[in-house]
N, C-alpha and C. Protein backbone atom coordinates (compact mmCIF):
# COMPACT_ATOMS: atom_id res chain seq x y z
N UNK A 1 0.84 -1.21 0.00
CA UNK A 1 0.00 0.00 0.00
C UNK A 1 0.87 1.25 0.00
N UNK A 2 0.74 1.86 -0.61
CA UNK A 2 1.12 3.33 -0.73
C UNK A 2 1.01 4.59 0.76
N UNK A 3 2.10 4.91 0.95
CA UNK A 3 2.40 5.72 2.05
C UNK A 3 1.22 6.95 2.20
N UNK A 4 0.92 7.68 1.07
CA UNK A 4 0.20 8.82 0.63
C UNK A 4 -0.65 8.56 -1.03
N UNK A 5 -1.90 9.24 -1.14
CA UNK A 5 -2.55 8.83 -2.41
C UNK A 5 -2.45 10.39 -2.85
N UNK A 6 -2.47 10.69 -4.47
CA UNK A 6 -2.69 12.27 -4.74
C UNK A 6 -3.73 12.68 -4.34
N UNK A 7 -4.96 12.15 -4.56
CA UNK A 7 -6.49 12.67 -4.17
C UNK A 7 -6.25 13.20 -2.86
N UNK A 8 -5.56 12.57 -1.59
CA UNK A 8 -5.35 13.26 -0.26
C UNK A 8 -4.23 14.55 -0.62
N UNK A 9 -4.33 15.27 -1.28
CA UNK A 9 -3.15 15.86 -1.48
C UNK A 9 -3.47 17.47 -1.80
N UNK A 10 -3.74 18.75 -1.80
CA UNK A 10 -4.09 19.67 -2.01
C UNK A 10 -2.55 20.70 -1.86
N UNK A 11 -2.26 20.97 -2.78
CA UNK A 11 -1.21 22.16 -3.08
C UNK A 11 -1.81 23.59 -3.13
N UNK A 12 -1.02 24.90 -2.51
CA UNK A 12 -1.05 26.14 -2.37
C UNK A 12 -2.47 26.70 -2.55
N UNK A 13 -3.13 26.24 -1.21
CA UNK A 13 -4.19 26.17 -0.31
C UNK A 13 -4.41 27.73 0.21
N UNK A 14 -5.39 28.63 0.20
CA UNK A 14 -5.96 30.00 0.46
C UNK A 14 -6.23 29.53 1.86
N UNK A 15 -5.92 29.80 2.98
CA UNK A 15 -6.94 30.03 4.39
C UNK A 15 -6.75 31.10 5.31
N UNK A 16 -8.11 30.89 5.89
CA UNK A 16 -8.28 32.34 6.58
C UNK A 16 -7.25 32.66 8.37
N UNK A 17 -6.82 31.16 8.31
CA UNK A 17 -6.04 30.83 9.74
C UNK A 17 -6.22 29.61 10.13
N UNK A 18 -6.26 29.39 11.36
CA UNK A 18 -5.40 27.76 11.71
C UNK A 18 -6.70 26.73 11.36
N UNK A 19 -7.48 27.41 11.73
CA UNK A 19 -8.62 26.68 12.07
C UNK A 19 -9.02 26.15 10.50
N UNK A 20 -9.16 27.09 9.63
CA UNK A 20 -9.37 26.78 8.73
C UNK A 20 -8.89 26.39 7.60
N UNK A 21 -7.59 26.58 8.58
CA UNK A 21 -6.52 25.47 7.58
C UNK A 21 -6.21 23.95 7.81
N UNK A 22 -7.03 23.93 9.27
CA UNK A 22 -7.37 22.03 9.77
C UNK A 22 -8.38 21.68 8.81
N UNK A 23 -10.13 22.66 8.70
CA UNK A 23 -10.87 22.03 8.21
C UNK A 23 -10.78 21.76 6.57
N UNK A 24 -9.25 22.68 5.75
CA UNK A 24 -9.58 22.62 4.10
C UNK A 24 -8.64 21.98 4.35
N UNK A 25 -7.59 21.33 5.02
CA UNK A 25 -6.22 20.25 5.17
C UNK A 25 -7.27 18.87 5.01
N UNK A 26 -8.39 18.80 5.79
CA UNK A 26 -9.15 17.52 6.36
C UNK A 26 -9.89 17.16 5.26
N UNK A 27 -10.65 18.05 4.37
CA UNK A 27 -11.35 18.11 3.68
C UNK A 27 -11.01 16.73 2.94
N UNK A 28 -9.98 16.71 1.68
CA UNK A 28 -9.57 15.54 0.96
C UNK A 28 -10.23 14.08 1.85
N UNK A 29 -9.79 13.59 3.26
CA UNK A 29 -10.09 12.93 4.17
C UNK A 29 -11.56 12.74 4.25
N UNK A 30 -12.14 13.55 4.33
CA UNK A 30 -13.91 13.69 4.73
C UNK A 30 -14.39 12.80 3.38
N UNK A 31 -13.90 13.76 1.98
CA UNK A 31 -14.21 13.28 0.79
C UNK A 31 -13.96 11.90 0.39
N UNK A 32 -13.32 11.25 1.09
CA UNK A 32 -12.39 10.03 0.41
C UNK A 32 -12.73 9.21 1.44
N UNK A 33 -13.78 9.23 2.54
CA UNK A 33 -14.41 8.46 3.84
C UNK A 33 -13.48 8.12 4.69
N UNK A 34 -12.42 8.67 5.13
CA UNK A 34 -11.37 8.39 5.63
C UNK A 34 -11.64 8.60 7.01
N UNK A 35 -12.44 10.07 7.24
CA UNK A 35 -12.52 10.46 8.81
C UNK A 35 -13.39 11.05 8.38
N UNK A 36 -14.77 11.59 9.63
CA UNK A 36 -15.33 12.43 9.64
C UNK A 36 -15.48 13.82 9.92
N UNK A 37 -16.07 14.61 9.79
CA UNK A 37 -16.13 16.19 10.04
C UNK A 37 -16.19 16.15 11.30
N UNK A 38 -16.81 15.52 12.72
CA UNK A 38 -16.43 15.57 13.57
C UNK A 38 -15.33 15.05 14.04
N UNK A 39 -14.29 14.58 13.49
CA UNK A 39 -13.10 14.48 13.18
C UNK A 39 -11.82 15.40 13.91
N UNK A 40 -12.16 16.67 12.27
CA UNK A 40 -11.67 17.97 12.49
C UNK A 40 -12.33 18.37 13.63
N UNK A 41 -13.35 18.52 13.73
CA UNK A 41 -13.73 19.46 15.11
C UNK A 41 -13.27 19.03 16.45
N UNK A 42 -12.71 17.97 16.41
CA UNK A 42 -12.16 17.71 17.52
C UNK A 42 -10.28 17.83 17.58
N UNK A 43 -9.99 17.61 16.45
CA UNK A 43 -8.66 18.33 16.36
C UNK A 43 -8.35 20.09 16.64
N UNK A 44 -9.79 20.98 16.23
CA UNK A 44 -9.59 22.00 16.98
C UNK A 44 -9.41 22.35 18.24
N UNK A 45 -10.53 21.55 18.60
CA UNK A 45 -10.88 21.26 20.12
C UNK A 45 -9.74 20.89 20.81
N UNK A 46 -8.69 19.85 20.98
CA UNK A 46 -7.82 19.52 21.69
C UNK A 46 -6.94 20.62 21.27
N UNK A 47 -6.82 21.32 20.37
CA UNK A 47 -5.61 22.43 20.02
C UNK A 47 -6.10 23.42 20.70
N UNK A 48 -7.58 23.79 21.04
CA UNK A 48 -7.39 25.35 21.91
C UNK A 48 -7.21 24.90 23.20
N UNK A 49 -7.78 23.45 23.56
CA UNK A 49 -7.32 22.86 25.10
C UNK A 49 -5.92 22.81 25.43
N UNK A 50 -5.07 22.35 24.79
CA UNK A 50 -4.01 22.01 24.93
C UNK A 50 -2.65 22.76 24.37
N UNK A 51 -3.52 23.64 23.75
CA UNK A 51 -2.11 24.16 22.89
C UNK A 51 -2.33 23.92 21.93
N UNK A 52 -0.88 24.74 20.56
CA UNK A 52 -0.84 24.24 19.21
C UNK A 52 0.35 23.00 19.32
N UNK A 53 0.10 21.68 20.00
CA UNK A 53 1.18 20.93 19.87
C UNK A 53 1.28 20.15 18.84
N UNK A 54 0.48 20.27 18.06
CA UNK A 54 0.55 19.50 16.85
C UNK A 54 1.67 19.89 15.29
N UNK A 55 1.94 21.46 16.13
CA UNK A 55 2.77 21.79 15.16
C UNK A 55 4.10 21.94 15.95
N UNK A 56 4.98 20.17 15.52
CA UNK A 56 6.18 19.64 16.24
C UNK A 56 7.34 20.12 15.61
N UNK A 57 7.80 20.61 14.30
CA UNK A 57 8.47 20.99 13.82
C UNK A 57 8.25 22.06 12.88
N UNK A 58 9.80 22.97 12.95
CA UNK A 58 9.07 24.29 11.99
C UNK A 58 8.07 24.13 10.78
N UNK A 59 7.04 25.25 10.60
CA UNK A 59 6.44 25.12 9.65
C UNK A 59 5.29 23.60 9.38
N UNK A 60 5.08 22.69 10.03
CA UNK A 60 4.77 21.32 9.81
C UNK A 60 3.96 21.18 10.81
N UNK A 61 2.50 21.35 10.54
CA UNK A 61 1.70 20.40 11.07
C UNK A 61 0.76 19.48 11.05
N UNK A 62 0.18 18.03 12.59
CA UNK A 62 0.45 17.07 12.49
C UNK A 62 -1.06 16.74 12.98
N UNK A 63 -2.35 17.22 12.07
CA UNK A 63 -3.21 17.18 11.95
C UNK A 63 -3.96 15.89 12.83
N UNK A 64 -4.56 15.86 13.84
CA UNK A 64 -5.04 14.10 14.29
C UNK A 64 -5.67 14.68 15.39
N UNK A 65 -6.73 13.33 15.77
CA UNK A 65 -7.65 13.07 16.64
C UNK A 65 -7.41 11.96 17.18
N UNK A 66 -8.23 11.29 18.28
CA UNK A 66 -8.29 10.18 18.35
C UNK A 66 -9.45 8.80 17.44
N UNK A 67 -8.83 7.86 17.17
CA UNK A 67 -9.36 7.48 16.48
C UNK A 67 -11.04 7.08 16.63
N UNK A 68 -11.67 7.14 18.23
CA UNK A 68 -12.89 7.32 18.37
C UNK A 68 -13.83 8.49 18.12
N UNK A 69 -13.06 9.78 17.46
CA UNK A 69 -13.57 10.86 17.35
C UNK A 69 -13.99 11.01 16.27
N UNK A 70 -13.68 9.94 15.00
CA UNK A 70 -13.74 9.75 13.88
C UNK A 70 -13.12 9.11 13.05
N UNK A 71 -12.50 8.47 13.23
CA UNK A 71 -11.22 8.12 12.38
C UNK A 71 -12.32 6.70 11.63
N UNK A 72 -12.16 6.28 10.13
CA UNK A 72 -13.18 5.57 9.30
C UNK A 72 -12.52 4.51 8.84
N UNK A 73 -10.95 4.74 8.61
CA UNK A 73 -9.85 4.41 7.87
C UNK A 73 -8.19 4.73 8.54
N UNK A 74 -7.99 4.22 7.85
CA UNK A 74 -6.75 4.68 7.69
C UNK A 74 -5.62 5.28 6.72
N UNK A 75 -5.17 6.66 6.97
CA UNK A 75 -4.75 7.64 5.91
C UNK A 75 -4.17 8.51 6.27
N UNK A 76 -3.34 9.10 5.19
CA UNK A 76 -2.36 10.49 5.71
C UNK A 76 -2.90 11.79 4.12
N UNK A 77 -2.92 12.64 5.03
CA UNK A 77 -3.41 13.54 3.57
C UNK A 77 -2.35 14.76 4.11
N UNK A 78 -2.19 15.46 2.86
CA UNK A 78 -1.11 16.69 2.80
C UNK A 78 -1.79 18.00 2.20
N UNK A 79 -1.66 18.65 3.27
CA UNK A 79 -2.11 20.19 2.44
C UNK A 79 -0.86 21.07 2.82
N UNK A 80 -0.36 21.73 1.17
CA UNK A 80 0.26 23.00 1.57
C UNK A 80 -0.32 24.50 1.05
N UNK A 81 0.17 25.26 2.35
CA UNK A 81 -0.71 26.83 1.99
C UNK A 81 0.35 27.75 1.44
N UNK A 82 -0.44 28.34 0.94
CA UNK A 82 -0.52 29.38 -0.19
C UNK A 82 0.54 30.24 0.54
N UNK A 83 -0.35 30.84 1.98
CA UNK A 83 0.41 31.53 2.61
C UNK A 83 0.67 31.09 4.39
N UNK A 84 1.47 30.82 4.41
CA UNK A 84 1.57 30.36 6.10
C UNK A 84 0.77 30.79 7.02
N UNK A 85 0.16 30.24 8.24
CA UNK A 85 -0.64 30.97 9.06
C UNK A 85 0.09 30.18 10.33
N UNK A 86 -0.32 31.26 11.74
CA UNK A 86 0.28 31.36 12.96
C UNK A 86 -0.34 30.34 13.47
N UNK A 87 -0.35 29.34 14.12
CA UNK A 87 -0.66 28.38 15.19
C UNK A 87 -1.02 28.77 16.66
N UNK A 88 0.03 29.42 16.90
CA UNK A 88 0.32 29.93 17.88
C UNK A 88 1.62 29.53 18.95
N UNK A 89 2.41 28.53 18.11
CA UNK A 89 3.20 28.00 18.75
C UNK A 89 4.75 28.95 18.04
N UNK A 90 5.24 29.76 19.03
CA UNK A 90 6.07 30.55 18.62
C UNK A 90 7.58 29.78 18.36
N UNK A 91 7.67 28.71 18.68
CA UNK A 91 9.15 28.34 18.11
C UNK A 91 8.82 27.77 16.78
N UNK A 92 7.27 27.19 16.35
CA UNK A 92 7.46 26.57 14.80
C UNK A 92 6.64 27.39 13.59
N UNK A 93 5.98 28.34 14.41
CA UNK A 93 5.22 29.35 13.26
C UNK A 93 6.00 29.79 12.44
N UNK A 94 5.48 30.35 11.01
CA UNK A 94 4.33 29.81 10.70
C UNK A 94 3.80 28.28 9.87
N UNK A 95 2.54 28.26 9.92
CA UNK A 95 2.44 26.42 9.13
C UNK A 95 2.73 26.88 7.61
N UNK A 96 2.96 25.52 7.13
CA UNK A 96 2.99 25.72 5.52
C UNK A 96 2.41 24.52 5.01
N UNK A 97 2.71 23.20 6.18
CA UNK A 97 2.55 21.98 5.67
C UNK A 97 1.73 21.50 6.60
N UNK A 98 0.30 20.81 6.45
CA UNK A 98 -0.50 20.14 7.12
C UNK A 98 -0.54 18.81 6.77
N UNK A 99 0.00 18.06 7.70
CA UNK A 99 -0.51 16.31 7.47
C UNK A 99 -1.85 15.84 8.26
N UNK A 100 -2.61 15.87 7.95
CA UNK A 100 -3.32 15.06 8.67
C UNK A 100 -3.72 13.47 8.68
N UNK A 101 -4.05 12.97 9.81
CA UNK A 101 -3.71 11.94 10.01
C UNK A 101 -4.83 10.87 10.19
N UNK A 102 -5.31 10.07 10.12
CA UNK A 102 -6.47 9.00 10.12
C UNK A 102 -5.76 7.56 10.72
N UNK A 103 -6.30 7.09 11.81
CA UNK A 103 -5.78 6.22 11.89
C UNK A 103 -7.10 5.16 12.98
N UNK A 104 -6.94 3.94 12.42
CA UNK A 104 -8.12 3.80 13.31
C UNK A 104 -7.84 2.83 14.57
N UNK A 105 -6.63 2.58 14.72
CA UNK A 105 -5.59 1.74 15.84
C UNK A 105 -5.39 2.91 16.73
N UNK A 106 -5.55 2.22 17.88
CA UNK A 106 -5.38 2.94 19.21
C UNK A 106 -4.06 3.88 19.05
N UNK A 107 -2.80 3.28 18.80
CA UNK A 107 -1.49 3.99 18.42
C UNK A 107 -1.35 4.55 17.50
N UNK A 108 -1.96 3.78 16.14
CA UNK A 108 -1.30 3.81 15.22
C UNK A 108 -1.15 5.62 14.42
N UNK A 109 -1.42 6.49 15.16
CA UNK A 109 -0.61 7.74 14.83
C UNK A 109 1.17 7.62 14.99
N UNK A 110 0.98 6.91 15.32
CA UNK A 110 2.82 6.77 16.26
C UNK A 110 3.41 6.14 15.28
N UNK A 111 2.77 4.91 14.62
CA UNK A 111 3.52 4.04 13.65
C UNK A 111 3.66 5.28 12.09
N UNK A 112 2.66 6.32 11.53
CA UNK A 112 2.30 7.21 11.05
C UNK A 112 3.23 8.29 11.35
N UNK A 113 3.81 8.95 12.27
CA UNK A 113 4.55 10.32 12.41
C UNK A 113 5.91 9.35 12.19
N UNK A 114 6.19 8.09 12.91
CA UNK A 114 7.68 7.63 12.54
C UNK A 114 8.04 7.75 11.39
N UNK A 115 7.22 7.36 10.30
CA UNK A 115 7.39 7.19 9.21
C UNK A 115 8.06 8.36 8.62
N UNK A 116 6.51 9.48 9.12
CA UNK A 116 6.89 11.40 8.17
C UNK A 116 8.19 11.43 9.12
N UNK A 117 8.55 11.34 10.02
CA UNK A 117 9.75 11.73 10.48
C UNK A 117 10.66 11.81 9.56
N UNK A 118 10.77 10.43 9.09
CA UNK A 118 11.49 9.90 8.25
C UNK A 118 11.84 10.34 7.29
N UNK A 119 11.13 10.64 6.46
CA UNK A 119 10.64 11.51 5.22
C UNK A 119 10.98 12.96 5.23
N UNK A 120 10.14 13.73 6.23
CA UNK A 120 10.42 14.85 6.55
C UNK A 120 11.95 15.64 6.69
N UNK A 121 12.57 13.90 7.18
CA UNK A 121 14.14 14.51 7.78
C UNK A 121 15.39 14.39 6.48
N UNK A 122 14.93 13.96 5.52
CA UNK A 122 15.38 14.25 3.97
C UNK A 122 15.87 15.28 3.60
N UNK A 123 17.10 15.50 2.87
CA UNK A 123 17.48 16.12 2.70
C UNK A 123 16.76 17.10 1.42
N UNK A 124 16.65 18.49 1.70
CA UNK A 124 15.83 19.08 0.35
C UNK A 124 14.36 18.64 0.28
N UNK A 125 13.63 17.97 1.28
CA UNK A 125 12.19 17.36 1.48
C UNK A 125 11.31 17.91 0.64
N UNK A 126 11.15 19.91 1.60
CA UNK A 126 10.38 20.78 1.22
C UNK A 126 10.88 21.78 0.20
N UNK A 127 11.96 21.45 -0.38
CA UNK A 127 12.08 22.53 -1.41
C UNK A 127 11.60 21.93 -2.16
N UNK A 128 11.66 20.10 -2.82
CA UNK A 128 11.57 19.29 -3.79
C UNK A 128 9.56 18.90 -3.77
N UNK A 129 9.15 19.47 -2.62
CA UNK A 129 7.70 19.42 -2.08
C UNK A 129 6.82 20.84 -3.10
N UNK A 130 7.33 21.70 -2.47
CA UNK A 130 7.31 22.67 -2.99
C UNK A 130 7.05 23.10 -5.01
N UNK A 131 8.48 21.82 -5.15
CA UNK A 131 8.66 21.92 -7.00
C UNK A 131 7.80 21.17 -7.56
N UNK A 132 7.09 20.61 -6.90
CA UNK A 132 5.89 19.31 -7.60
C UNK A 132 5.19 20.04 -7.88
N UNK A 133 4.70 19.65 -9.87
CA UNK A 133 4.30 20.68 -10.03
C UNK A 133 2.30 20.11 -9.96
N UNK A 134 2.13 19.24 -9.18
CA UNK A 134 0.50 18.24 -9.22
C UNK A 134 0.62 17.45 -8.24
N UNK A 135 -0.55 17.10 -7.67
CA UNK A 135 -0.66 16.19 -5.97
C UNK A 135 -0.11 14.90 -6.73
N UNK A 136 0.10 14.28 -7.99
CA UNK A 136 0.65 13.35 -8.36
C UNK A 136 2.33 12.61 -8.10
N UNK A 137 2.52 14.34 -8.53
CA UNK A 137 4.32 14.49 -8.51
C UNK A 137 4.51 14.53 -7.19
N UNK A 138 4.12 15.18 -6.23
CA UNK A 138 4.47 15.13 -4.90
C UNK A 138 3.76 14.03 -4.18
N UNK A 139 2.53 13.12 -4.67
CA UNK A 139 2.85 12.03 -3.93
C UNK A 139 4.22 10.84 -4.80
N UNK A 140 4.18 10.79 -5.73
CA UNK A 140 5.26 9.88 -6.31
C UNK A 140 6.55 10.00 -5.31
N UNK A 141 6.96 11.26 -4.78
CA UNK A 141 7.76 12.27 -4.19
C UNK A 141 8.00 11.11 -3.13
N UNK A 142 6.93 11.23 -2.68
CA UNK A 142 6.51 11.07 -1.11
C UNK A 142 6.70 9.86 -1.08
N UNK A 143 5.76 9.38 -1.51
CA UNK A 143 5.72 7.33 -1.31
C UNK A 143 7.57 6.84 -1.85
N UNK A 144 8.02 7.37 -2.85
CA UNK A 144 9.28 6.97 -3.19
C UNK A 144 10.30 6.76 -1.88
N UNK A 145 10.22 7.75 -1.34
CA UNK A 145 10.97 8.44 0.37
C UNK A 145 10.49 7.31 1.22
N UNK A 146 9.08 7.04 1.24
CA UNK A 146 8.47 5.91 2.50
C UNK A 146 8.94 4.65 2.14
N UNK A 147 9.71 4.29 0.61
CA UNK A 147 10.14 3.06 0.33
C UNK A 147 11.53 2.73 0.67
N UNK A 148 12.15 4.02 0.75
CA UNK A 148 13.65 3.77 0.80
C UNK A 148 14.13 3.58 2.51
């Protein structure tokens, strides 16, 4: 199975701020029965409870719920924005890259971020993210990275 599909994939994304850069990141997900809309709303929810901890590294965040909140499937979808928006977490603002995450195993977010770690920690990741010029090219991108 493939790490990432293009359909989960949305390039240089318009939003109005965080919030609404969870619910047009999630969107692909909703569409593709992966997770539900109460889903996202609960990924907001634990982010104004808890903080923006979901955004673990600069620029990169790590979209998820628990899997009783919605989760349908299992899946990773990628949105990047147009223009960065604040989180609120001052050492990784601003976002550029939203993964969100579907998983319907108690852990299995954990088996899921090891992976983007992985990926993420590539050399040239996001410039070569960035040059894709279709959710095609940047998943080919992507899944190529989750094979090696």
């Amino acid at each position: 199975m493939e790490f990432i599909q293009a359909q989960l994939i949305k390039l240089n994304v318009s939003v109005n701020n965080w919030k609404d850069a969870i619910m047009k990141a999630g969107q692909p997900l909703i569409d593709s029965k992966l997770i539900t809309k109460n889903y996202l709303n609960s990924v907001i929810q634990i982010a104004e409870e808890t903080g923006p901890y979901i955004v673990f590294t600069p620029h990169v965040a790590l979209s998820h719920a628990k899997a009783e909140d919605g989760a349908l499937k299992d899946g990773i979808g990628l949105t990047t924005l147009k223009n960065p928006v604040n989180f609120g977490n001052k050492d990784n603002d601003p976002v550029k890259y939203i993964f969100t995450l579907s998983s319907t195993e108690k852990n299995g977010h954990l088996n899921q971020m090891a992976q983007l770690i992985k990926i993420l920690s590539q050399k040239d990741f996001f410039k070569k993210l960035n040059e894709a010029k279709d959710t095609e090219e940047a998943a080919n991108y992507i899944n190529k990275l989750a094979k090696e």
